[in-house]
N, C-alpha and C. Protein backbone atom coordinates (compact mmCIF):
# COMPACT_ATOMS: atom_id res chain seq x y z
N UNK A 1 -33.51 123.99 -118.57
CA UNK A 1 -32.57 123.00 -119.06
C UNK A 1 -33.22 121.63 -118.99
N UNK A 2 -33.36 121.03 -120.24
CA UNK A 2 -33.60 119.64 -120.28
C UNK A 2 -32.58 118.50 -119.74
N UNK A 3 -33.46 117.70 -119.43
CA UNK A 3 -32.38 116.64 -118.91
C UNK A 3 -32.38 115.53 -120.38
N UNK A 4 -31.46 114.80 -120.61
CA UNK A 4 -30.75 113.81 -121.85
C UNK A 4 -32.00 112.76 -121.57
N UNK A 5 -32.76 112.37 -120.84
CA UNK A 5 -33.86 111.48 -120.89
C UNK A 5 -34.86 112.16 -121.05
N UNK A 6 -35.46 113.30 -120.93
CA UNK A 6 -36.33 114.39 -121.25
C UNK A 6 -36.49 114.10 -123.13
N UNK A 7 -34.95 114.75 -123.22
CA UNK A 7 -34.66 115.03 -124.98
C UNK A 7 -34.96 113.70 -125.16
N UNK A 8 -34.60 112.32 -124.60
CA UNK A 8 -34.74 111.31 -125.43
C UNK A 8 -36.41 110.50 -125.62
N UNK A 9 -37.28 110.96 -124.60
CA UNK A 9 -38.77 110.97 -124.48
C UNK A 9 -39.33 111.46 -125.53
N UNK A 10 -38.45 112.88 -125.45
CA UNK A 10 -39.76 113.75 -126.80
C UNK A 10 -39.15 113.04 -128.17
N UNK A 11 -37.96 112.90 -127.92
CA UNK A 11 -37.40 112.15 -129.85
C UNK A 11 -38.50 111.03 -130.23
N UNK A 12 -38.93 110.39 -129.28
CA UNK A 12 -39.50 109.21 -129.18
C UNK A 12 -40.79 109.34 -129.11
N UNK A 13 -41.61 110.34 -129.04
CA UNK A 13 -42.91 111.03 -129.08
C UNK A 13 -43.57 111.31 -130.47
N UNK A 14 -44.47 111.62 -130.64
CA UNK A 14 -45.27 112.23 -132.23
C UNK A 14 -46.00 112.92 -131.59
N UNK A 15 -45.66 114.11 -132.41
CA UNK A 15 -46.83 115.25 -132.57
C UNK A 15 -47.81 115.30 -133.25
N UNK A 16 -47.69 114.17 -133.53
CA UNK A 16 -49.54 113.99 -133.57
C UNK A 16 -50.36 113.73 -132.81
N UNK A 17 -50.67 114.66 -132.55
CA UNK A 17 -52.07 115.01 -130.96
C UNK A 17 -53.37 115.34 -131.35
N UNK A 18 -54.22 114.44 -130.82
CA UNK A 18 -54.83 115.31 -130.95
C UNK A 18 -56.26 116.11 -129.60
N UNK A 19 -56.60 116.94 -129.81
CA UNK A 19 -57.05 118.02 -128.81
C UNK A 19 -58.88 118.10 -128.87
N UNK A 20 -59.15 117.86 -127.42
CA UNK A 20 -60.89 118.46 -127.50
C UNK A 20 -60.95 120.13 -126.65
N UNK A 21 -61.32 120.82 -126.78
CA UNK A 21 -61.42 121.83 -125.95
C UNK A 21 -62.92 122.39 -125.60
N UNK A 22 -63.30 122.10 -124.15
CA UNK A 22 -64.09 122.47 -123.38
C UNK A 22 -64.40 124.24 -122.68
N UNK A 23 -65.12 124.99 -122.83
CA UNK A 23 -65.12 126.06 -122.28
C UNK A 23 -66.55 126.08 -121.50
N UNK A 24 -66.01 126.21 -120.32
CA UNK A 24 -66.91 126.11 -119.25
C UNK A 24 -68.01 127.71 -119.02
N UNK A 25 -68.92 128.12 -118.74
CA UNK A 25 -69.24 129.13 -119.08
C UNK A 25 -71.07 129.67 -118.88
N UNK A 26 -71.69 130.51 -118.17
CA UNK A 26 -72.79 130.66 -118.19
C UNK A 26 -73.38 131.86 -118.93
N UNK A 27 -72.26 132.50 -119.29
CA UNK A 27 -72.11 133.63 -119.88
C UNK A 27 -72.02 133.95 -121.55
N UNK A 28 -70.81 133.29 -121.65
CA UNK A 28 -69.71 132.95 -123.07
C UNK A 28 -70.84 131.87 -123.71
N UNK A 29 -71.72 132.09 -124.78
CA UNK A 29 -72.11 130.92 -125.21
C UNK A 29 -71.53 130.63 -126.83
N UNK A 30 -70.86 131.12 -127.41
CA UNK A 30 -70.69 131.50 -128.34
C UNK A 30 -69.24 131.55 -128.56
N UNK A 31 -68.69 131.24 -130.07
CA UNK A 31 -67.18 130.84 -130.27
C UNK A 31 -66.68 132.55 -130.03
N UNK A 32 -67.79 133.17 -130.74
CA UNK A 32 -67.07 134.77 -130.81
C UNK A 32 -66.49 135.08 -129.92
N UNK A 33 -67.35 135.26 -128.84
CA UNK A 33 -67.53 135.57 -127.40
C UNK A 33 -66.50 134.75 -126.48
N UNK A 34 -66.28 133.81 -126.90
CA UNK A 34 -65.02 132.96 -126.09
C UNK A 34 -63.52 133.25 -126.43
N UNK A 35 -63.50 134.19 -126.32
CA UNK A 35 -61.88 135.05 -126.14
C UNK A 35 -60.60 134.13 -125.67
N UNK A 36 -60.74 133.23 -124.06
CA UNK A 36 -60.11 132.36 -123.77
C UNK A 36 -59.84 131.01 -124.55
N UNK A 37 -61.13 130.64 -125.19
CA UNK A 37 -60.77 129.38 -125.97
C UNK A 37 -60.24 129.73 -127.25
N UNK A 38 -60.73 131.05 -127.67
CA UNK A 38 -60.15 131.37 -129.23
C UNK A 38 -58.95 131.16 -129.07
N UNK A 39 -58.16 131.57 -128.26
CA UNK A 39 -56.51 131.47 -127.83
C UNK A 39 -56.34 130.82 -127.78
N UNK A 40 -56.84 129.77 -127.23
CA UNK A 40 -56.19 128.05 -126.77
C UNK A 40 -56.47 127.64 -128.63
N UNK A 41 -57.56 127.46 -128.68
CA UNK A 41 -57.71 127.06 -130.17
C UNK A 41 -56.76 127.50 -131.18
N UNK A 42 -56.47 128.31 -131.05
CA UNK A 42 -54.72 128.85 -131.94
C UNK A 42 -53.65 128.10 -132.18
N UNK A 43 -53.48 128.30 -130.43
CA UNK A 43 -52.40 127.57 -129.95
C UNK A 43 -52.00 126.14 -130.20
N UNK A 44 -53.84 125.56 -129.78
CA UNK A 44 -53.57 124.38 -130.38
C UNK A 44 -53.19 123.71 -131.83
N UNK A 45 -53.89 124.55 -132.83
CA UNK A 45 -54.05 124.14 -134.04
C UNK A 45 -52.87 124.76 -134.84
N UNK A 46 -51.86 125.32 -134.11
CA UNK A 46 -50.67 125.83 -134.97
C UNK A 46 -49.75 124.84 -134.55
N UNK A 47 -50.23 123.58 -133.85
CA UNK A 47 -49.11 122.60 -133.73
C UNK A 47 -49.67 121.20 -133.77
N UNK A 48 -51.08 121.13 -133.15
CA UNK A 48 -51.01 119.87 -132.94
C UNK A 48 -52.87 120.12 -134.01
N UNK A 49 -53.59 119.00 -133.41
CA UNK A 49 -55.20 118.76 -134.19
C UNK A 49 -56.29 118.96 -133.19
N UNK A 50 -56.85 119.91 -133.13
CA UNK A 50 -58.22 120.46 -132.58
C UNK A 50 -59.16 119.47 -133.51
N UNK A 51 -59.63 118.52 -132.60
CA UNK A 51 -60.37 117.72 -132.63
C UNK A 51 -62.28 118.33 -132.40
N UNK A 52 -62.04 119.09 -131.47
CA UNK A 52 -63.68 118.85 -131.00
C UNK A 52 -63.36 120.50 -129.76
N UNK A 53 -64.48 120.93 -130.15
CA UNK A 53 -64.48 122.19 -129.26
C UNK A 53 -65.69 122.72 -129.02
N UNK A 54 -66.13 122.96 -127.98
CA UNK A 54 -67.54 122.74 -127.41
C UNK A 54 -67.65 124.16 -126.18
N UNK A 55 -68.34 124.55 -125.85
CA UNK A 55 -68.82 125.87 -124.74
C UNK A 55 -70.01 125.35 -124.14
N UNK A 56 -70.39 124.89 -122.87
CA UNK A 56 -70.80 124.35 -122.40
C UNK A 56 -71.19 125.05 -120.62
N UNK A 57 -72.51 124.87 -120.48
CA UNK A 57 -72.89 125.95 -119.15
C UNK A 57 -72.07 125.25 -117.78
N UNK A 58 -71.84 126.05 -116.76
CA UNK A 58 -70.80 125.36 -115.53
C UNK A 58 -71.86 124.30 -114.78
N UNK A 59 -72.23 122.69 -115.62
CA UNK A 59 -72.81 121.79 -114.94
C UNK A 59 -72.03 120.61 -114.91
N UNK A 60 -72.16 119.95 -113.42
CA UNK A 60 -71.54 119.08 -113.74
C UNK A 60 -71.87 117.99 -114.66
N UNK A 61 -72.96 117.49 -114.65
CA UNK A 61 -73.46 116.54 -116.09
C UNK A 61 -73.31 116.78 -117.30
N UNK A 62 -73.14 118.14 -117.57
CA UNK A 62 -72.62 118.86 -118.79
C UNK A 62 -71.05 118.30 -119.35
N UNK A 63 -70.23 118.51 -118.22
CA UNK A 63 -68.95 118.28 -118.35
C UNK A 63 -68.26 116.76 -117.92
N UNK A 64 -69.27 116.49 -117.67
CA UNK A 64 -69.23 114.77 -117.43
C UNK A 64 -69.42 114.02 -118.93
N UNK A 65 -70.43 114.62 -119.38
CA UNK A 65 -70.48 113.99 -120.80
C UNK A 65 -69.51 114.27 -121.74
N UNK A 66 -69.34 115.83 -122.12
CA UNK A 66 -68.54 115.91 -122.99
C UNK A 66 -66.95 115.25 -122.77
N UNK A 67 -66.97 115.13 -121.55
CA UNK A 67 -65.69 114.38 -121.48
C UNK A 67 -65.33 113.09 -122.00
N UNK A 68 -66.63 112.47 -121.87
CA UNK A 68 -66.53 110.98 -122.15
C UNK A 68 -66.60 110.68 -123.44
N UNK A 69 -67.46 112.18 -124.20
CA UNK A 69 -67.95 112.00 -125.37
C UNK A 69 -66.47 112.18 -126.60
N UNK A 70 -65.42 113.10 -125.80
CA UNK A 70 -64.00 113.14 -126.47
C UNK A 70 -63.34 111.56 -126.61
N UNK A 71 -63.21 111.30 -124.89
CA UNK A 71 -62.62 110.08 -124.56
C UNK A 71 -62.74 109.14 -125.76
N UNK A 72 -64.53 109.07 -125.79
CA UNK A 72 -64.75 108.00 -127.07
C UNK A 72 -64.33 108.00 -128.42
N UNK A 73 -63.95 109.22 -128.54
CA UNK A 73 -63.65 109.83 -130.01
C UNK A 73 -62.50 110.02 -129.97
N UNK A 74 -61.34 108.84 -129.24
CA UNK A 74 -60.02 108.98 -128.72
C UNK A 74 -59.33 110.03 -128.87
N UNK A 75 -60.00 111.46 -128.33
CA UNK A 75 -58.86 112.27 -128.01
C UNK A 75 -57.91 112.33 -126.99
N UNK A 76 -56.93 112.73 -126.79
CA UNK A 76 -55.43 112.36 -126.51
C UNK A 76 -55.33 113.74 -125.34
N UNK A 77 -55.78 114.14 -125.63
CA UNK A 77 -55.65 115.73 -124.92
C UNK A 77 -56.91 116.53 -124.74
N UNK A 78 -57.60 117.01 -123.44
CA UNK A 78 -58.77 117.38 -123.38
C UNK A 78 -58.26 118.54 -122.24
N UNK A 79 -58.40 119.87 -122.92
CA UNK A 79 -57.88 121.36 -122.49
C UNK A 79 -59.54 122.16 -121.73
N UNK A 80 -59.65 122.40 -120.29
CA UNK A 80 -60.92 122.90 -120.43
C UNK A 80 -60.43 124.65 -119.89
N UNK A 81 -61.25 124.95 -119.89
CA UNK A 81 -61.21 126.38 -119.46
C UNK A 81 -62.68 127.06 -118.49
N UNK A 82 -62.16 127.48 -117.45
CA UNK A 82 -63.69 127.92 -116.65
C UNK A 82 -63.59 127.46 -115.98
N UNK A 83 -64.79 127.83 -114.97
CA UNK A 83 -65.06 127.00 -114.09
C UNK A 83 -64.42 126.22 -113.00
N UNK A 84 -63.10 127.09 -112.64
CA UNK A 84 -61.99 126.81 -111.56
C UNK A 84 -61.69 127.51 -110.46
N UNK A 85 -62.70 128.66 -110.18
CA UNK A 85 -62.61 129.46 -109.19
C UNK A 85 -63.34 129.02 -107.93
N UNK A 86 -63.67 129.80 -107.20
CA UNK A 86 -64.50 129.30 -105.71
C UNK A 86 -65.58 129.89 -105.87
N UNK A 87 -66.83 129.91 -106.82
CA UNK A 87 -68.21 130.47 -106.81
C UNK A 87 -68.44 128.83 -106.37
N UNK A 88 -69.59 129.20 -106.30
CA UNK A 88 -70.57 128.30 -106.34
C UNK A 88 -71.14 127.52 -107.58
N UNK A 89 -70.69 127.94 -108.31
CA UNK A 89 -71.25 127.68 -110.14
C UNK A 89 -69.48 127.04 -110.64
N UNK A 90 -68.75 127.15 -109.69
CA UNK A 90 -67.69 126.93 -110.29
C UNK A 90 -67.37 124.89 -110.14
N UNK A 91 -67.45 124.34 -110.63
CA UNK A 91 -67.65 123.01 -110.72
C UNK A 91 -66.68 122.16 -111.77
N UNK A 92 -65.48 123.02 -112.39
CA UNK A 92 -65.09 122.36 -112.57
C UNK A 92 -63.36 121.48 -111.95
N UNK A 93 -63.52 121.74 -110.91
CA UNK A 93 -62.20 121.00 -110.60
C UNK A 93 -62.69 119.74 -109.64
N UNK A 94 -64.02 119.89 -109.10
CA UNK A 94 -64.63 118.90 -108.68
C UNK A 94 -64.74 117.40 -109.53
N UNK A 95 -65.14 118.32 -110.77
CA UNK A 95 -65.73 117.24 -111.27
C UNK A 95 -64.42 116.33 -112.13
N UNK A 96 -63.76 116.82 -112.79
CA UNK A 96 -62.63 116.48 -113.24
C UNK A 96 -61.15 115.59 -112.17
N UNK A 97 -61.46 116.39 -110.97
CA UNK A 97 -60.27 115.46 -110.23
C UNK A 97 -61.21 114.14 -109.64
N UNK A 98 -62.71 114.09 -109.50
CA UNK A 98 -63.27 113.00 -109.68
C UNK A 98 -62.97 111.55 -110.43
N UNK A 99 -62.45 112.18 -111.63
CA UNK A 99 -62.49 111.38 -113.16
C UNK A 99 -60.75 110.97 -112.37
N UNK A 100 -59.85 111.16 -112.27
CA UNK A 100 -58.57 111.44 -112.47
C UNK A 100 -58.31 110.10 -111.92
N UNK A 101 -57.86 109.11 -112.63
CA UNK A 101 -56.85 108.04 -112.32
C UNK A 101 -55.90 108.17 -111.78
N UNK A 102 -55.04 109.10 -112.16
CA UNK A 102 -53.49 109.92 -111.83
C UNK A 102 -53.79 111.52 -112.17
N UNK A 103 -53.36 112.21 -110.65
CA UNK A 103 -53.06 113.49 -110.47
C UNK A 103 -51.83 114.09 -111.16
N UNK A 104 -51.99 115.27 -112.38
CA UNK A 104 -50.35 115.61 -112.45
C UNK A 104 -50.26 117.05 -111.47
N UNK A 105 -49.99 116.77 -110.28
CA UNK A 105 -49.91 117.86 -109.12
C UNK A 105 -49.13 119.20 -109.60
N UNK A 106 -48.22 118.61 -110.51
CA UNK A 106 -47.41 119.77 -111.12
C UNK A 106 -47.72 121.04 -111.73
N UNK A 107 -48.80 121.25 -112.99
CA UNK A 107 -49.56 121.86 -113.56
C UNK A 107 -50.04 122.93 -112.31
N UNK A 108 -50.43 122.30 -111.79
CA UNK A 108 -50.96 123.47 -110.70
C UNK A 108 -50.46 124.41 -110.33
N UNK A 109 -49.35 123.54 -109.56
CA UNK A 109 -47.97 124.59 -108.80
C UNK A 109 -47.25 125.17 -109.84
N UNK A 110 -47.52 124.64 -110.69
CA UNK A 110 -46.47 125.72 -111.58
C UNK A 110 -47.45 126.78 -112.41
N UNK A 111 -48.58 126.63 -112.09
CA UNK A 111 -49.64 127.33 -113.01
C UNK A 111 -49.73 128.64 -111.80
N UNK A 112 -49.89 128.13 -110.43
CA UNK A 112 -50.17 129.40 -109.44
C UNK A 112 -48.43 130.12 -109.01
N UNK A 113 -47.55 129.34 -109.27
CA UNK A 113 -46.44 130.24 -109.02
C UNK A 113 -45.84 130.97 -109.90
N UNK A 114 -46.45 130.70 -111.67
CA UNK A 114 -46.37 131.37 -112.49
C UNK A 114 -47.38 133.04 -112.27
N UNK A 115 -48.52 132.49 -111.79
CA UNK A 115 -49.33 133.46 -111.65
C UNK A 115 -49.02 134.08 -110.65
N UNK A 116 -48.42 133.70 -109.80
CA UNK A 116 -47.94 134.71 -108.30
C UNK A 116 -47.10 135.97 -108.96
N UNK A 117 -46.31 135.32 -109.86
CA UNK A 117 -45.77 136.46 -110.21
C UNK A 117 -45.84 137.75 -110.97
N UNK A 118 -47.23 137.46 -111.87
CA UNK A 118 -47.97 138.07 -112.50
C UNK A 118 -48.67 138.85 -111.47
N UNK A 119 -49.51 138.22 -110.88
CA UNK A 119 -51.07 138.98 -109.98
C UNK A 119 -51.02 138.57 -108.69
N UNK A 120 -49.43 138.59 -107.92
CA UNK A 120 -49.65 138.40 -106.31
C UNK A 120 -50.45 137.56 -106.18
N UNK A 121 -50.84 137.53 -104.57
CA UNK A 121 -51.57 136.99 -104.08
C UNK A 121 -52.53 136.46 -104.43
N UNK A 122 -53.49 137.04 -105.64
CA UNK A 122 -55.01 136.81 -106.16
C UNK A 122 -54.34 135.33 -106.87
N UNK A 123 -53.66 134.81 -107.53
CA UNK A 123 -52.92 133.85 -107.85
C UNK A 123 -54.00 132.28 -106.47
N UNK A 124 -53.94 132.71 -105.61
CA UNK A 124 -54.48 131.22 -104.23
C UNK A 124 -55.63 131.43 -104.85
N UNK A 125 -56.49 132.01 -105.64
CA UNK A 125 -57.99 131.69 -105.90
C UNK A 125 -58.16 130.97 -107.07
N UNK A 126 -57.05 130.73 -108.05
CA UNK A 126 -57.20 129.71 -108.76
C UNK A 126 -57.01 128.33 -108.16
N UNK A 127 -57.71 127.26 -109.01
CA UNK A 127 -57.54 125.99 -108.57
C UNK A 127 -57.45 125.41 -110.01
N UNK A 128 -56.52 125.62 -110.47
CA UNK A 128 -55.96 124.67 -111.93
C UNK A 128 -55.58 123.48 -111.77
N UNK A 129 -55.65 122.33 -112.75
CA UNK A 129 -55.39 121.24 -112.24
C UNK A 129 -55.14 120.19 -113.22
N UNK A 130 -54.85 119.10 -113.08
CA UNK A 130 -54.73 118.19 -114.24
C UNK A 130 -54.29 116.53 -113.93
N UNK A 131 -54.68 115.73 -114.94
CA UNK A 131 -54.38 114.17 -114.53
C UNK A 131 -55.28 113.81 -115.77
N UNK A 132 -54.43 112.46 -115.61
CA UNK A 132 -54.98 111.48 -116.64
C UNK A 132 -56.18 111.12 -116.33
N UNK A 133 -56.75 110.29 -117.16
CA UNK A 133 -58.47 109.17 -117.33
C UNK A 133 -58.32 108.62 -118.45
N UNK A 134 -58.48 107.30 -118.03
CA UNK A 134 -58.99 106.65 -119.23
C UNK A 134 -57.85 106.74 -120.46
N UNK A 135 -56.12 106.85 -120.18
CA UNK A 135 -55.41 107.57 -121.47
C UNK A 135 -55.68 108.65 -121.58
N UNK A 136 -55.90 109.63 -121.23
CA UNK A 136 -56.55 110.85 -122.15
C UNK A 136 -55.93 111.54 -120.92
N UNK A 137 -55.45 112.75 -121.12
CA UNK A 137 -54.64 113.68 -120.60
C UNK A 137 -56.06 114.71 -119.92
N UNK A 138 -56.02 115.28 -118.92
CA UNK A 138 -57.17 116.82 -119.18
C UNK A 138 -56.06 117.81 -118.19
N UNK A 139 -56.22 118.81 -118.98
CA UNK A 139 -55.71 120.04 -118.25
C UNK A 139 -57.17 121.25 -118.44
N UNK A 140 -57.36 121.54 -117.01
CA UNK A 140 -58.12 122.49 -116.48
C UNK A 140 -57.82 123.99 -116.25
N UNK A 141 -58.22 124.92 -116.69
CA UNK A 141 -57.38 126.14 -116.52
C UNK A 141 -58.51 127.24 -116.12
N UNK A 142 -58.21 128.26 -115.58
CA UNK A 142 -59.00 128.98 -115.07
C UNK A 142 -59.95 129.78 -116.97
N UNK A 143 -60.87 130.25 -116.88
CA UNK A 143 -61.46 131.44 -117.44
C UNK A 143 -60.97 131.99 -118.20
N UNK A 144 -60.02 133.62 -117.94
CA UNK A 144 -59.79 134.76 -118.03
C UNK A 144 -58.75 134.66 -119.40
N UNK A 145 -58.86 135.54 -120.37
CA UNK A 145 -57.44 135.34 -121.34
C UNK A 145 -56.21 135.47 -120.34
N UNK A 146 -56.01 136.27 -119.67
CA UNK A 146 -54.76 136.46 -119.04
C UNK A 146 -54.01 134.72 -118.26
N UNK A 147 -55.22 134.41 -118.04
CA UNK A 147 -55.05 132.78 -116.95
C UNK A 147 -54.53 132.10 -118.58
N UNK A 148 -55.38 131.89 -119.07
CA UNK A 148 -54.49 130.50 -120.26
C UNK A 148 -53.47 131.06 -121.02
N UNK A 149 -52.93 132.15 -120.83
CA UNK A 149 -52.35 132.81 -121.70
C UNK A 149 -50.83 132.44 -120.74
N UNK A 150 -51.02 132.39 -119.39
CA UNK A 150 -49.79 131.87 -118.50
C UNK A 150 -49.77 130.47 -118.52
N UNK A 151 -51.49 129.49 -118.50
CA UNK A 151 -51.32 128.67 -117.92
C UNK A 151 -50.50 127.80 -119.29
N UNK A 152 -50.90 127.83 -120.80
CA UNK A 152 -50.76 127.17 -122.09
C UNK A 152 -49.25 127.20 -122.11
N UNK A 153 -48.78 128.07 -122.06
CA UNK A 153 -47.16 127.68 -122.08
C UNK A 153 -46.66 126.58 -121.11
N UNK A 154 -47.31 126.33 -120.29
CA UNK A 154 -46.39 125.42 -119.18
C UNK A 154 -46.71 123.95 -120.09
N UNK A 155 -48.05 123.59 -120.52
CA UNK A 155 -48.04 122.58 -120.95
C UNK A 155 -47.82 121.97 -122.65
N UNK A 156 -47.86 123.39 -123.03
CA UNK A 156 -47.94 123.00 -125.01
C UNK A 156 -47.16 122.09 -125.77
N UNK A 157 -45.50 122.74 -125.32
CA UNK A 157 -44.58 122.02 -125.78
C UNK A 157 -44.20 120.56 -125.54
N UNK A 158 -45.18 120.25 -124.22
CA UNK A 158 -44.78 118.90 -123.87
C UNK A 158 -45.54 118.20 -123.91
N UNK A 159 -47.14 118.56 -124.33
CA UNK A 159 -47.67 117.72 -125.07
C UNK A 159 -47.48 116.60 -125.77
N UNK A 160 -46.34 116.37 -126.81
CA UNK A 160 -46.09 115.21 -127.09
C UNK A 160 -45.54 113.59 -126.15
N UNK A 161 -44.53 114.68 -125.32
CA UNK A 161 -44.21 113.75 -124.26
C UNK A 161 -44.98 113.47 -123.25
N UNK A 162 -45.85 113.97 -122.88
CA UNK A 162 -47.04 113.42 -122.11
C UNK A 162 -47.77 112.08 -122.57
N UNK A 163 -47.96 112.81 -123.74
CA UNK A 163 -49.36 111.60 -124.53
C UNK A 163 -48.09 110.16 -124.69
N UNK A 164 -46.53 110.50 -125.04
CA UNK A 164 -46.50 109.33 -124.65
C UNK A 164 -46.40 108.35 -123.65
N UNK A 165 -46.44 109.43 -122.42
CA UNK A 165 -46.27 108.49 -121.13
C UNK A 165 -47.46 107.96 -121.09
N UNK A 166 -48.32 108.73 -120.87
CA UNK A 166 -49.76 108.32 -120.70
C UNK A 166 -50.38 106.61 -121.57
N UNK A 167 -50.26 106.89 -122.93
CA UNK A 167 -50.32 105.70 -123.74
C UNK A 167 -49.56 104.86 -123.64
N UNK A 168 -48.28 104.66 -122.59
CA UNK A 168 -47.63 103.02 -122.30
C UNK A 168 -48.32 102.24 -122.21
């Protein structure tokens, strides 16, 4: 249930977004082969504008740039995938809550209590995450199709109302 200032945010919003998508990856080098982003890329482009979409090895200088390299190319929304687990190669929530002006703590908790209910317990080994930089929104999501396939619903629809808080 929406609240009457919710509804009156999104009236006041445009869906015109637009989207970079990052896939984190040592494996996946290739659009074929990226199963998780093909999905997000769907998702995105059946509503809003896939701007820029990139597969990129789990470094942090890797993902330092392309971030900045969206930023510059004012995208509005920067979706990554990968690189959120506890390996050692896994680098991206480091590097991203680095960047983060503002934490949206929410995404998370609602990304692992969505997943609790899916996959128990295994759910605490994700570390999903999200916050602004610079204007620019980033949501971080684990890897796996099954992970963005829970995590994309929590944030799609409100996409618009984000980008306009963010851009006050």
């Amino acid at each position: 249930m929406k609240s009457e200032t919710a509804k009156q945010h999104q009236n006041q919003s445009s869906s015109d977004i637009s989207c970079g998508l990052i896939t984190l990856s040592d494996s996946r080098k290739s659009e074929k082969l990226d199963l998780s982003g093909k999905y997000i890329a769907e998702e995105i482009e059946s509503r809003y504008s896939l701007k820029s979409r990139i597969i990129i090895p789990d470094e942090k200088e890797d993902l330092m740039n392309a971030i900045e390299n969206m930023v510059c190319e004012n995208i509005d929304v920067i979706l990554t995938n990968g690189g959120t687990g506890l390996s050692n190669r896994d680098i991206t929530v480091e590097t991203v809550e680095s960047l983060f002006e503002k934490k949206i703590d929410g995404f998370g908790e609602l990304f692992r209590a969505k997943s609790f209910e899916e996959i128990g317990s295994a759910a605490l080994l994700s570390r999903a995450t999200a916050g602004v930089y610079k204007k620019t929104l980033i949501f971080s999501m684990p890897g796996s199709p099954n992970a963005v396939k829970t995590a994309l619903p929590i944030i799609i629809d409100e996409l618009p109302h984000f980008v306009h808080h963010v851009k006050k």
